[in-house]
C-alpha atoms as a PDB file:
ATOM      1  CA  UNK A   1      16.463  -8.560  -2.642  1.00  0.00           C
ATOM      2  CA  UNK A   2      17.683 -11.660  -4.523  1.00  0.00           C
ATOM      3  CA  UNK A   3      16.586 -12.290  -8.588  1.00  0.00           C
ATOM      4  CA  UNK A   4      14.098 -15.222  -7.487  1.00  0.00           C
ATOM      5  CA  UNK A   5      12.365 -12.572  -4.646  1.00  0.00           C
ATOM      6  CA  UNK A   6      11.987 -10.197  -7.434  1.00  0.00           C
ATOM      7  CA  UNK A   7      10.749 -12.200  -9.804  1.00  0.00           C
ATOM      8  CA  UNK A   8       8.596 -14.122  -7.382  1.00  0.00           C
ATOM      9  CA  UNK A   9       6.736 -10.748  -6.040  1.00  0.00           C
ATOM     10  CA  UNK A  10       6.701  -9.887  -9.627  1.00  0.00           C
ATOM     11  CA  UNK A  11       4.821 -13.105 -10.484  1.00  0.00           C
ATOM     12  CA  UNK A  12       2.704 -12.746  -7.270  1.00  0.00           C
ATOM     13  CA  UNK A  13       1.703  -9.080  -7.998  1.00  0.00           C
ATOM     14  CA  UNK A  14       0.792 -10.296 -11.954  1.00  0.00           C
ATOM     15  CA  UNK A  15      -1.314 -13.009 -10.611  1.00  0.00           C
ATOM     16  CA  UNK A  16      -3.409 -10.586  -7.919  1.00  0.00           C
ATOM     17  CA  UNK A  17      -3.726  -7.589 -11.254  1.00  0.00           C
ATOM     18  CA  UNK A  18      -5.131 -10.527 -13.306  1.00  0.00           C
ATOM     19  CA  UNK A  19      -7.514 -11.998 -10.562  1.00  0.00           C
ATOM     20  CA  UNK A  20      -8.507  -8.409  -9.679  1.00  0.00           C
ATOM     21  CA  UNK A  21      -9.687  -7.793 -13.111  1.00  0.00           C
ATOM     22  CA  UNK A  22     -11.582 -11.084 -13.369  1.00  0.00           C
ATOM     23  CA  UNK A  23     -13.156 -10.767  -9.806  1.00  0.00           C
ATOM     24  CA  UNK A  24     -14.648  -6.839 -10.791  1.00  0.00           C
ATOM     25  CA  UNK A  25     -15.257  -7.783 -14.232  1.00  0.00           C
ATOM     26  CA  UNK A  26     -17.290 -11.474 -13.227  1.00  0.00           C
ATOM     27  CA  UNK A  27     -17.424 -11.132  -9.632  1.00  0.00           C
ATOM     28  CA  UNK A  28     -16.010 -12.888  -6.815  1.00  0.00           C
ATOM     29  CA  UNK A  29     -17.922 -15.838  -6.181  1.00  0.00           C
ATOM     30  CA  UNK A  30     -18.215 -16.719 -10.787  1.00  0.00           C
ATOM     31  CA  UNK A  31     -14.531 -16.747 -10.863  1.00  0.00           C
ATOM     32  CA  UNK A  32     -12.716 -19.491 -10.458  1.00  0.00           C
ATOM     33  CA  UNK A  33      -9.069 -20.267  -9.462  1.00  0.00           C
ATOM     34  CA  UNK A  34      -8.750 -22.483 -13.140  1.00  0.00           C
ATOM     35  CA  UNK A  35     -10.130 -18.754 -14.819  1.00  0.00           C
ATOM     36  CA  UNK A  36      -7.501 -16.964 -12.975  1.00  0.00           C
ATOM     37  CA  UNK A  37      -4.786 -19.415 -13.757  1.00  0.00           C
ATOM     38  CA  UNK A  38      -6.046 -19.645 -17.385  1.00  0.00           C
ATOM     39  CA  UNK A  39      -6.134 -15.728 -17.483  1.00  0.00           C
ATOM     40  CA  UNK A  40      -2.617 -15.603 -15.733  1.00  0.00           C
ATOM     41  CA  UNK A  41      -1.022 -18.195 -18.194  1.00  0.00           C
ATOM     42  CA  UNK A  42      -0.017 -20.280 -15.182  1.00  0.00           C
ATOM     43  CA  UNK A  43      -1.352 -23.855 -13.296  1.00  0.00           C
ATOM     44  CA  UNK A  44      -3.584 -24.338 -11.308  1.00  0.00           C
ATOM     45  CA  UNK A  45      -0.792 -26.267  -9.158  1.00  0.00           C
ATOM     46  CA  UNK A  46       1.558 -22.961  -9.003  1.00  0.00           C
ATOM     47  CA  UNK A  47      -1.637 -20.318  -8.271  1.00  0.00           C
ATOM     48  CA  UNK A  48      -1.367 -22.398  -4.915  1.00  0.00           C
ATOM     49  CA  UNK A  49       2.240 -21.831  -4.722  1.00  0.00           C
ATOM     50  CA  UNK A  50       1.568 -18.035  -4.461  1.00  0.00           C
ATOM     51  CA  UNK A  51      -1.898 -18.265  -2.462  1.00  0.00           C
ATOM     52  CA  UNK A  52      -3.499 -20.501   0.076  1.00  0.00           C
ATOM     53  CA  UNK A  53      -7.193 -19.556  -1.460  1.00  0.00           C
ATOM     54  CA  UNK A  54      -9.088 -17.527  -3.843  1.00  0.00           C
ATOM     55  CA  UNK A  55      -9.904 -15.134  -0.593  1.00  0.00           C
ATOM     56  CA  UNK A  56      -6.269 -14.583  -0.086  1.00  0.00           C
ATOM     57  CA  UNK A  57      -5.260 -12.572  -3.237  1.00  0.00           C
ATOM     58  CA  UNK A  58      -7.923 -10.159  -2.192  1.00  0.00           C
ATOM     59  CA  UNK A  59      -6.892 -10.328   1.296  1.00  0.00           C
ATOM     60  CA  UNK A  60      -3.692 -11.389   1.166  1.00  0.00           C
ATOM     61  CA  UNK A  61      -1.470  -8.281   2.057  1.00  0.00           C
ATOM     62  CA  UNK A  62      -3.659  -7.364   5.072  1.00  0.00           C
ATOM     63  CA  UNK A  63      -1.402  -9.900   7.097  1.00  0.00           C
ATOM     64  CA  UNK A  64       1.751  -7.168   6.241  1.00  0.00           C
ATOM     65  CA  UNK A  65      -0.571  -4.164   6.884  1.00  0.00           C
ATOM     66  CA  UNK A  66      -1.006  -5.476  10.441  1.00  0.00           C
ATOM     67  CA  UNK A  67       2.656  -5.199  10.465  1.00  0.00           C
ATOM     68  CA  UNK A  68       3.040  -1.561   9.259  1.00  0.00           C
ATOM     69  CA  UNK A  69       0.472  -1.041  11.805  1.00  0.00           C
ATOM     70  CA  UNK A  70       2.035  -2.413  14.852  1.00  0.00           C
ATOM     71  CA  UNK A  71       5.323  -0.559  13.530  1.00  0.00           C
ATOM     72  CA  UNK A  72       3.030   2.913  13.587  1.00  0.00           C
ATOM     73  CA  UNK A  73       1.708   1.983  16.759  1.00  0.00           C
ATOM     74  CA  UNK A  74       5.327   1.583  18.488  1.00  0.00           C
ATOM     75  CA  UNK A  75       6.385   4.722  17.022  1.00  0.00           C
ATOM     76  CA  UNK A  76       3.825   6.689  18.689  1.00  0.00           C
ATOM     77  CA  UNK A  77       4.569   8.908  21.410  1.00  0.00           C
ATOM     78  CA  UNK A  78       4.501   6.996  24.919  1.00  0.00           C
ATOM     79  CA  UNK A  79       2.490  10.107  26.379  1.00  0.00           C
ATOM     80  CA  UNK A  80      -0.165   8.972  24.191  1.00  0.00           C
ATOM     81  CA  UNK A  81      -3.040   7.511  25.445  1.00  0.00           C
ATOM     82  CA  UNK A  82      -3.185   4.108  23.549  1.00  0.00           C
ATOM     83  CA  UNK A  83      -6.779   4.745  22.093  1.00  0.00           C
ATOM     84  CA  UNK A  84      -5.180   7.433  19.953  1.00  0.00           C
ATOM     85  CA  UNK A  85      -2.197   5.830  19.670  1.00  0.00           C
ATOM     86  CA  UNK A  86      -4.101   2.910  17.715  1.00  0.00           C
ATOM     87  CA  UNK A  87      -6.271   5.394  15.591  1.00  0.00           C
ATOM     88  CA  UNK A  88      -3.326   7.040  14.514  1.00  0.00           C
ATOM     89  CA  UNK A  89      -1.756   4.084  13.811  1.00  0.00           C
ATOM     90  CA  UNK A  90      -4.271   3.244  11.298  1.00  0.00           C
ATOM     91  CA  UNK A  91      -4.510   6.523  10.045  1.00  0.00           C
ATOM     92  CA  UNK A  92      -0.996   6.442   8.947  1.00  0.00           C
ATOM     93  CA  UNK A  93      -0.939   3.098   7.548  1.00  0.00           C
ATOM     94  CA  UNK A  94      -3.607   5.109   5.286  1.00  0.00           C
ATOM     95  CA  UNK A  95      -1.729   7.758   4.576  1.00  0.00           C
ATOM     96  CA  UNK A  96       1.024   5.498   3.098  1.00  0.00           C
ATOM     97  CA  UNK A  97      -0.939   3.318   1.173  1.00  0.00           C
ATOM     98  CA  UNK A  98      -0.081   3.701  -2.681  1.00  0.00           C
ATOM     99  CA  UNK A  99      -3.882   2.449  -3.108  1.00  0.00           C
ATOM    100  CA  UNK A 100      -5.946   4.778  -4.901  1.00  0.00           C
ATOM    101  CA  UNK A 101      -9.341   5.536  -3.318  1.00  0.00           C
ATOM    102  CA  UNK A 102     -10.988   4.153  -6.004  1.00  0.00           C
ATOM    103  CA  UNK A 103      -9.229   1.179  -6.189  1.00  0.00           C
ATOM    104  CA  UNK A 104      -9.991   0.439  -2.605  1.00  0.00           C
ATOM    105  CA  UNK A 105     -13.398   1.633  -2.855  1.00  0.00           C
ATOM    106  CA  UNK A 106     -13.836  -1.713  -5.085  1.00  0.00           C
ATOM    107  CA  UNK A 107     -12.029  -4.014  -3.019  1.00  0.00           C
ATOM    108  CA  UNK A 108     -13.823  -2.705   0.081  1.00  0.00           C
ATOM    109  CA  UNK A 109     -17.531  -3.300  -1.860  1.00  0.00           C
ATOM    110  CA  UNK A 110     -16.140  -6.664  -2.961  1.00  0.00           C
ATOM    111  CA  UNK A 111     -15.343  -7.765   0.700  1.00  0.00           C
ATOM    112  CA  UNK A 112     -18.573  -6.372   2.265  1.00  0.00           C
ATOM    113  CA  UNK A 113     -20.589  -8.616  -0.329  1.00  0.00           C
ATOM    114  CA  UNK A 114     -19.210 -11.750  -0.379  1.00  0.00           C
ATOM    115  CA  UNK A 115     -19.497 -13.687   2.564  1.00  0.00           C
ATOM    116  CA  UNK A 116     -16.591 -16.048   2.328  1.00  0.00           C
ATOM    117  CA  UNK A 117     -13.903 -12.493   1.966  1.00  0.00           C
ATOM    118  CA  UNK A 118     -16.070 -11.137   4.812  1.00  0.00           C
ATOM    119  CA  UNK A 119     -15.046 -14.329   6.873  1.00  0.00           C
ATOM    120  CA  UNK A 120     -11.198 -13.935   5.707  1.00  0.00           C
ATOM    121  CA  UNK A 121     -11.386 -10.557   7.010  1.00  0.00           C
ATOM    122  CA  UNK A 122     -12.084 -10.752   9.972  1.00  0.00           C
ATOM    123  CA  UNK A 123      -9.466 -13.585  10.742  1.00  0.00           C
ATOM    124  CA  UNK A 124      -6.647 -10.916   9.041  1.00  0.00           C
ATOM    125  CA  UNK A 125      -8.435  -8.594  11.888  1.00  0.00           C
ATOM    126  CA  UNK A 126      -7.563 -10.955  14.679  1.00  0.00           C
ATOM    127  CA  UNK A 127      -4.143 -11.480  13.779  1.00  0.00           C
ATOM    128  CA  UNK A 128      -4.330  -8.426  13.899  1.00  0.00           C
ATOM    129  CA  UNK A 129      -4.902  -7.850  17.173  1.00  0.00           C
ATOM    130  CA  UNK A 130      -2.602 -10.360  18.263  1.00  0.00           C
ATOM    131  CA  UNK A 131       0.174  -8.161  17.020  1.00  0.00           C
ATOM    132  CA  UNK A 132      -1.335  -4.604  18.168  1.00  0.00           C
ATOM    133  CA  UNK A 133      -2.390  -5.896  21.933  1.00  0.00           C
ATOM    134  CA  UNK A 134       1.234  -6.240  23.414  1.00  0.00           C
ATOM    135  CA  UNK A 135       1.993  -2.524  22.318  1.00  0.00           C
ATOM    136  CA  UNK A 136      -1.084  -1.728  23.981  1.00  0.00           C
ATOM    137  CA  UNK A 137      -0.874  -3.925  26.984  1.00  0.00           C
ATOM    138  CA  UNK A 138       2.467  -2.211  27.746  1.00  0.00           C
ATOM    139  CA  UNK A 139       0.614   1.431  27.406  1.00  0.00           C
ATOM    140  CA  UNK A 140      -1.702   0.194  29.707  1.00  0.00           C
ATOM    141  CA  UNK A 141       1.466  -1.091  31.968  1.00  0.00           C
ATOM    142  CA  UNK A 142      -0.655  -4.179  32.039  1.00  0.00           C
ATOM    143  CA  UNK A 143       0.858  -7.355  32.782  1.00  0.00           C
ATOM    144  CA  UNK A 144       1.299  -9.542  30.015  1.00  0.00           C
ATOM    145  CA  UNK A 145       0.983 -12.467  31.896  1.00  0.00           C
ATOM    146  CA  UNK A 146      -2.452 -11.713  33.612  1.00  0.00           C
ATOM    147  CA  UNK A 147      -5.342 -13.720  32.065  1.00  0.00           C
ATOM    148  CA  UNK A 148      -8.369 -11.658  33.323  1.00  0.00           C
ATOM    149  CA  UNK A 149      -6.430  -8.538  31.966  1.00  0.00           C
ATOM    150  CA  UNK A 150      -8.408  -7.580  29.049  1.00  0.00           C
ATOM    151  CA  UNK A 151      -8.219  -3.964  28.934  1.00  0.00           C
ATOM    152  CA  UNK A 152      -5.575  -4.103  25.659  1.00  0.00           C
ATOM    153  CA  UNK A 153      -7.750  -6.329  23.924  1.00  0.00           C
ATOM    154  CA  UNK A 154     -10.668  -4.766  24.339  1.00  0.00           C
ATOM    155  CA  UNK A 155      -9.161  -1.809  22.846  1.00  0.00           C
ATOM    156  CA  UNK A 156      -7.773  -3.058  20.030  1.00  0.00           C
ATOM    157  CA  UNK A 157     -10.893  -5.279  18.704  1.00  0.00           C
ATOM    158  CA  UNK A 158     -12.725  -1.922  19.339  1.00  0.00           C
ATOM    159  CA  UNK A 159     -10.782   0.254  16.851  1.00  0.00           C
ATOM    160  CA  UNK A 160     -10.624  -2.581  14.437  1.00  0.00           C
ATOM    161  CA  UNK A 161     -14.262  -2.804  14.465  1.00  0.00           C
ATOM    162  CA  UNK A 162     -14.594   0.872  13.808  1.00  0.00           C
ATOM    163  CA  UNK A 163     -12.241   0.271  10.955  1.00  0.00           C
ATOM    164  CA  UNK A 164     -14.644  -2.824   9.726  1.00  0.00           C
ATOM    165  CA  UNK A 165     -18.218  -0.626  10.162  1.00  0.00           C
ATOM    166  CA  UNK A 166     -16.307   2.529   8.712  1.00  0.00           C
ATOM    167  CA  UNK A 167     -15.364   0.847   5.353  1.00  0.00           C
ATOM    168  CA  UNK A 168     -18.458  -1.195   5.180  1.00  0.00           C
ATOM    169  CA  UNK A 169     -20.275   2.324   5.463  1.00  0.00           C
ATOM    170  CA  UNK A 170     -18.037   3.625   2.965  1.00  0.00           C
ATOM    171  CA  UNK A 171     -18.702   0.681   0.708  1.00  0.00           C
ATOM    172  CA  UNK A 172     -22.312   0.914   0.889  1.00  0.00           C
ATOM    173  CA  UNK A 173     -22.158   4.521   0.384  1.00  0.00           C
ATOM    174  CA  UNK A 174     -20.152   3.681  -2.906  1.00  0.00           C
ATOM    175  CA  UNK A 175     -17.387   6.376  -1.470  1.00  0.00           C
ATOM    176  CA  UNK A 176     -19.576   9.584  -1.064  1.00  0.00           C
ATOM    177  CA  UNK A 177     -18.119  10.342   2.388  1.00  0.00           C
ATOM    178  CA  UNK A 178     -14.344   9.423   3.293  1.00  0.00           C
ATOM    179  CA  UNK A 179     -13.508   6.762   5.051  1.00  0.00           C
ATOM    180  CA  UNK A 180     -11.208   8.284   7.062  1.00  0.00           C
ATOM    181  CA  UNK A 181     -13.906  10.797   8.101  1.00  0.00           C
ATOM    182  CA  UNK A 182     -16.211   7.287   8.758  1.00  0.00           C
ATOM    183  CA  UNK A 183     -13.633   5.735  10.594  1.00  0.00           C
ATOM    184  CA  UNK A 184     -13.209   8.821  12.880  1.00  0.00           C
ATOM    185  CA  UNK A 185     -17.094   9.197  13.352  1.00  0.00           C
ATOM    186  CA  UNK A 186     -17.106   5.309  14.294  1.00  0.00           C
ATOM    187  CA  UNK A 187     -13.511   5.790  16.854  1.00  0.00           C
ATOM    188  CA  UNK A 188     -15.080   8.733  18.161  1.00  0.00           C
ATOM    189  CA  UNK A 189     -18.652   6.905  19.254  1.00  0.00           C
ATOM    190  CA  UNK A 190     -16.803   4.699  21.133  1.00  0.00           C
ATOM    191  CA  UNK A 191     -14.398   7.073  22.611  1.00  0.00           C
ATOM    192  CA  UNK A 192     -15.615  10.204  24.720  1.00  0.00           C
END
């Protein structure tokens, strides 16, 4: 990594602690980008050098989640059928996370309550799914060029809406049951 990556994820990563802080502090919607950039010691021009919107340093590092997903996903056993496959997946993108629960506990609230990071989440969820439904599809020995095949989507949108009820249980329940456990009492509804 090069001396302007480190000091540009340095920069980033100082930016999303400071807007974290004023976004549980204020809350999502009173705090502006000029209070973040103020609060950050930075313009209002080079917050949108690091971010396309407010939403995004909430959101932001879902996009490489869905990554570290789709790499857990291909690492799975072939024998697997691909709805465990995909739970496990997400299970161990879990596992590796160097989030604390309680930090995510607060994120998670903050999502479920404010509309507009609702919205953003769900379009991280979809790209999402773009990236997880080939993996699946070739499970499923589907072929990729078939439009009425919708078998790998299907399952994919599923488990991430498991995911999506699970932690806006967990949220709701301000933590007092895992969300792992949630997310396995949502995956398991679905799949008999």
């Amino acid at each position: 990594m090069t001396l302007w990556s480190r000091t540009r994820n340095a920069v980033y990563g100082e930016i999303t602690r400071t807007a974290m802080e004023l976004f549980l502090a204020r809350g999502f919607d009173a705090t502006t980008i000029d209070d973040i950039a103020a609060a950050a010691g930075i313009s209002r021009r080079s917050f949108f050098r690091y971010f396309g919107t407010k939403e995004d340093v909430v959101l932001g590092d879902l996009a490489a989640r869905g990554e570290l997903i789709k790499e857990a996903l291909e690492a799975r056993p072939d024998t697997e059928e691909p709805w465990t496959a995909l739970v496990s997946a997400l299970h161990s993108v879990k596992d590796a996370s160097s989030e604390t629960d309680e930090d995510m506990l607060k994120v998670f609230t903050m999502v479920h309550e404010t509309p507009s990071l609702r919205a953003r989440s769900i379009e991280k969820h979809l790209q999402w799914q773009a990236l997880l439904t080939p993996e699946v599809r070739r499970r499923l020995g589907a072929d990729p060029e078939d439009p009425f095949e919708v078998r790998a989507e299907a399952l994919v949108a599923c488990v991430l809406t498991c995911l999506d009820v699970a932690g806006e249980a967990w949220a709701r329940s301000a933590g007092a049951v895992p969300l792992e456990d949630l997310f396995d009492k949502a995956a398991a509804a679905i799949h008999r």
